[in-house]
N, C-alpha and C. Protein backbone atom coordinates (compact mmCIF):
# COMPACT_ATOMS: atom_id res chain seq x y z
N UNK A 1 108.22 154.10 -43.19
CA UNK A 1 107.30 155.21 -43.00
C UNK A 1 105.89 154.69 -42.75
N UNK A 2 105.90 153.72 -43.27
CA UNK A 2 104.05 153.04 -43.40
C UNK A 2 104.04 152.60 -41.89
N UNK A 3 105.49 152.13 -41.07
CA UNK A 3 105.04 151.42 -39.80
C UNK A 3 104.83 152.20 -39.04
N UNK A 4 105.42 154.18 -39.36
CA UNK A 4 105.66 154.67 -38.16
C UNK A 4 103.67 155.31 -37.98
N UNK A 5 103.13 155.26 -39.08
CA UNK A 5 102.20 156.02 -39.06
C UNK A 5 101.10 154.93 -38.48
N UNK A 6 101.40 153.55 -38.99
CA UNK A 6 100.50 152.62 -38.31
C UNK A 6 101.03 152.92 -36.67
N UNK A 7 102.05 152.82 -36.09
CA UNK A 7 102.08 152.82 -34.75
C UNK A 7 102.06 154.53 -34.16
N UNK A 8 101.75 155.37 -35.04
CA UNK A 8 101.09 156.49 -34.50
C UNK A 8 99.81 156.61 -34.48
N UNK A 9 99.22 155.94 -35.53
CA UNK A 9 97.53 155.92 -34.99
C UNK A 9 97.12 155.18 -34.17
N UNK A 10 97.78 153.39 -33.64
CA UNK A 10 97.40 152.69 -32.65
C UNK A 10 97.66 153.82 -31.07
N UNK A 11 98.88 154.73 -31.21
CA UNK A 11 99.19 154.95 -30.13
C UNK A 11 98.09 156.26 -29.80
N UNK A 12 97.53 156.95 -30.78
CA UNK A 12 96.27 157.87 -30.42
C UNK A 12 95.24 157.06 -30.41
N UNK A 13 94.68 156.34 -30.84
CA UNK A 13 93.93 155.09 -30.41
C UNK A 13 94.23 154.85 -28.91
N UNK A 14 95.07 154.67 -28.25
CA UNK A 14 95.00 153.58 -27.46
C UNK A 14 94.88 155.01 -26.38
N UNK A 15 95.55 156.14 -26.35
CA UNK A 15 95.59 157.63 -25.50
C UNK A 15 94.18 157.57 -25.51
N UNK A 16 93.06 157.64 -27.38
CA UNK A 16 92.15 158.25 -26.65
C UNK A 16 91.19 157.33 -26.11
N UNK A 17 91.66 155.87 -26.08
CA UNK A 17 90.45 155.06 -25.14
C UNK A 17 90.91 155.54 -23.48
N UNK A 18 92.13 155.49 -23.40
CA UNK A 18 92.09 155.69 -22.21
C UNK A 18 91.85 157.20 -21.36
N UNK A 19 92.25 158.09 -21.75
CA UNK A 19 90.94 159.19 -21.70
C UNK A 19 89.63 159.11 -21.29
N UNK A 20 88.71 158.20 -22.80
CA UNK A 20 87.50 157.83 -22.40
C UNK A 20 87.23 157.23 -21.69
N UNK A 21 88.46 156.16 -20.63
CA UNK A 21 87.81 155.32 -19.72
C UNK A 21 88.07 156.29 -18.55
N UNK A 22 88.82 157.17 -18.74
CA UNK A 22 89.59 157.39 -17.73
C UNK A 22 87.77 159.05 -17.15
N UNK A 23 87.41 159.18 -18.15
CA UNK A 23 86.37 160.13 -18.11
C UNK A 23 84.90 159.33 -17.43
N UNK A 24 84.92 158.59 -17.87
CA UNK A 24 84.07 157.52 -17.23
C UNK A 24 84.16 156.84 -16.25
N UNK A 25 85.55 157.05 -15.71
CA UNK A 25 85.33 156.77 -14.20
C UNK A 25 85.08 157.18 -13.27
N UNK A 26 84.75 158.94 -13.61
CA UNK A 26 84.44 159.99 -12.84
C UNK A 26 82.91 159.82 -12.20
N UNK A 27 83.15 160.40 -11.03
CA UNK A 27 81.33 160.03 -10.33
C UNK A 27 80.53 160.52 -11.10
N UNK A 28 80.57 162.09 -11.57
CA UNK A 28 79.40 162.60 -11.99
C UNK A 28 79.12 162.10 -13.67
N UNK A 29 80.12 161.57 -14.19
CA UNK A 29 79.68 161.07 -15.43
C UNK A 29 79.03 159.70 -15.49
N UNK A 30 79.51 158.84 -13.92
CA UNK A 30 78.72 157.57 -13.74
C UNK A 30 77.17 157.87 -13.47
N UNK A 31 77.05 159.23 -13.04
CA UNK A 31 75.75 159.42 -12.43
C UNK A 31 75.00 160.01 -13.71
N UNK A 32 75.71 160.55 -14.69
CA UNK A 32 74.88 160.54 -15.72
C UNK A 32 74.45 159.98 -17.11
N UNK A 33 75.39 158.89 -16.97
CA UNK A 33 74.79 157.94 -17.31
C UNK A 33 73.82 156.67 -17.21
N UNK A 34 74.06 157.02 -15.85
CA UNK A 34 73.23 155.85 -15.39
C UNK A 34 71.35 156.15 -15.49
N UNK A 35 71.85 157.67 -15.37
CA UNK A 35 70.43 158.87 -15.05
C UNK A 35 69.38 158.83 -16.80
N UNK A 36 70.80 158.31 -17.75
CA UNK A 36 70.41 157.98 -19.19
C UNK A 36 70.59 156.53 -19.51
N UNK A 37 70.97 155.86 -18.94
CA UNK A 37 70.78 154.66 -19.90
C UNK A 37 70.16 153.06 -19.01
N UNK A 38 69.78 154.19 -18.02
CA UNK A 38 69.15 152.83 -16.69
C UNK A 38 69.84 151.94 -16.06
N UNK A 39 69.54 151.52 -14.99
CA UNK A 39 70.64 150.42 -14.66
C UNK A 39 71.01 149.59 -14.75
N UNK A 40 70.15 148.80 -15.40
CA UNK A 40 70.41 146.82 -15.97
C UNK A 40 71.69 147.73 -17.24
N UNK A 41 71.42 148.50 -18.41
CA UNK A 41 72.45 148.92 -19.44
C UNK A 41 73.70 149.40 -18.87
N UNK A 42 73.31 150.15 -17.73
CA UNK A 42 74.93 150.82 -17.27
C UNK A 42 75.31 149.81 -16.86
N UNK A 43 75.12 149.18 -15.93
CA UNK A 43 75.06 147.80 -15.08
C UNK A 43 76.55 146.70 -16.06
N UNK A 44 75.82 146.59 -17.40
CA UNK A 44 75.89 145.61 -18.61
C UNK A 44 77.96 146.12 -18.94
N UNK A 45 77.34 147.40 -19.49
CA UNK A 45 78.57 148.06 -19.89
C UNK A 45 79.53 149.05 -19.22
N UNK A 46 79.28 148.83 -17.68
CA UNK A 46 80.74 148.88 -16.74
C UNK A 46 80.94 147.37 -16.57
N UNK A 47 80.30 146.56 -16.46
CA UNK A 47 80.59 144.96 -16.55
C UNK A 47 81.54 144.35 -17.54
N UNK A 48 81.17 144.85 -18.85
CA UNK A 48 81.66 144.69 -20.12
C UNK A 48 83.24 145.59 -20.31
N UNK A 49 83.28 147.18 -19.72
CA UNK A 49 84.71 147.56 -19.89
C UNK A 49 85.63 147.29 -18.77
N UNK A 50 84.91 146.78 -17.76
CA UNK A 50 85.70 146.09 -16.35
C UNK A 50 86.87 144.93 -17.26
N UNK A 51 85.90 143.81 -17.87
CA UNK A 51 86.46 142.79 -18.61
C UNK A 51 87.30 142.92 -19.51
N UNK A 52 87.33 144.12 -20.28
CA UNK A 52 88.09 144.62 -21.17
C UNK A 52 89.33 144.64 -20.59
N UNK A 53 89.33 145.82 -19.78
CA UNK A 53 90.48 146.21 -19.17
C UNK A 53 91.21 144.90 -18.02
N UNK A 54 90.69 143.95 -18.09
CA UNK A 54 91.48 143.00 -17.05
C UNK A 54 91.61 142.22 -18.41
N UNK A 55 91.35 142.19 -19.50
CA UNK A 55 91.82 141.41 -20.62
C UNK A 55 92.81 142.01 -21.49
N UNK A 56 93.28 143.14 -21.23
CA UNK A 56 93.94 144.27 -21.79
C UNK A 56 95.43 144.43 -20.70
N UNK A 57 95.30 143.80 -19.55
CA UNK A 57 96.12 143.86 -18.65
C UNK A 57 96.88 142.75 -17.86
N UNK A 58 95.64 141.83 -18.40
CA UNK A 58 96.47 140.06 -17.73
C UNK A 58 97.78 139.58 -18.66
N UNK A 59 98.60 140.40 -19.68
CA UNK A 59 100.11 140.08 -20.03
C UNK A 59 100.77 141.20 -19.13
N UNK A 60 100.68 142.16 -18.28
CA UNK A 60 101.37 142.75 -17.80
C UNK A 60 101.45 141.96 -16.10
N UNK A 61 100.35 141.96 -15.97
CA UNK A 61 100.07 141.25 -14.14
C UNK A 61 101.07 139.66 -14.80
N UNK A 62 100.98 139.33 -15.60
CA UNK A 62 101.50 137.66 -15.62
C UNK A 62 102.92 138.27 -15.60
N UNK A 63 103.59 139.15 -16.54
CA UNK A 63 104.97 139.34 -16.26
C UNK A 63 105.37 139.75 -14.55
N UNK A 64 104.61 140.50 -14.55
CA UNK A 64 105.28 140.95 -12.62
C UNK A 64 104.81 139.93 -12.00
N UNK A 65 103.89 138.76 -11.98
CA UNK A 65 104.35 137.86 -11.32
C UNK A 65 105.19 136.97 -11.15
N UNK A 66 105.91 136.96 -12.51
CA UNK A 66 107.26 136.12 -12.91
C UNK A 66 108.71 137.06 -12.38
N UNK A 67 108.69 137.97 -11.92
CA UNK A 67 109.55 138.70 -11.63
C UNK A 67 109.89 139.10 -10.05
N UNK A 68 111.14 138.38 -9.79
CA UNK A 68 111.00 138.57 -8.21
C UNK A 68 111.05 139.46 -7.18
């Protein structure tokens, strides 16, 4: 019971980051943030969740390249 609830909160965890990235990739929310947090900061932290997400994804790209 303790594992199912740990892997039910990672799995709303992990829904609602992707949501939030998935909201943030929208134009008008890029445009208002940028409109709030300037551009060297927005700049910083689409830089920063770019990296995330290719660090969050390089065990899936390594399996399909092993796969013919």
């Amino acid at each position: 019971m303790k594992k199912l609830k740990k892997a039910l909160v990672l799995t709303c965890l992990g829904g609602l980051g992707y949501l939030i990235v998935k909201v943030l990739k929208t134009e008008t929310a890029q445009d208002k943030l940028f409109e709030i947090l300037g551009e060297d900061t927005y700049l910083s932290i689409l830089n920063t969740v770019n990296l995330l997400g290719d660090l969050l994804s390089w065990p899936i790209n390594f399996v399909k390249a092993l796969l013919p």
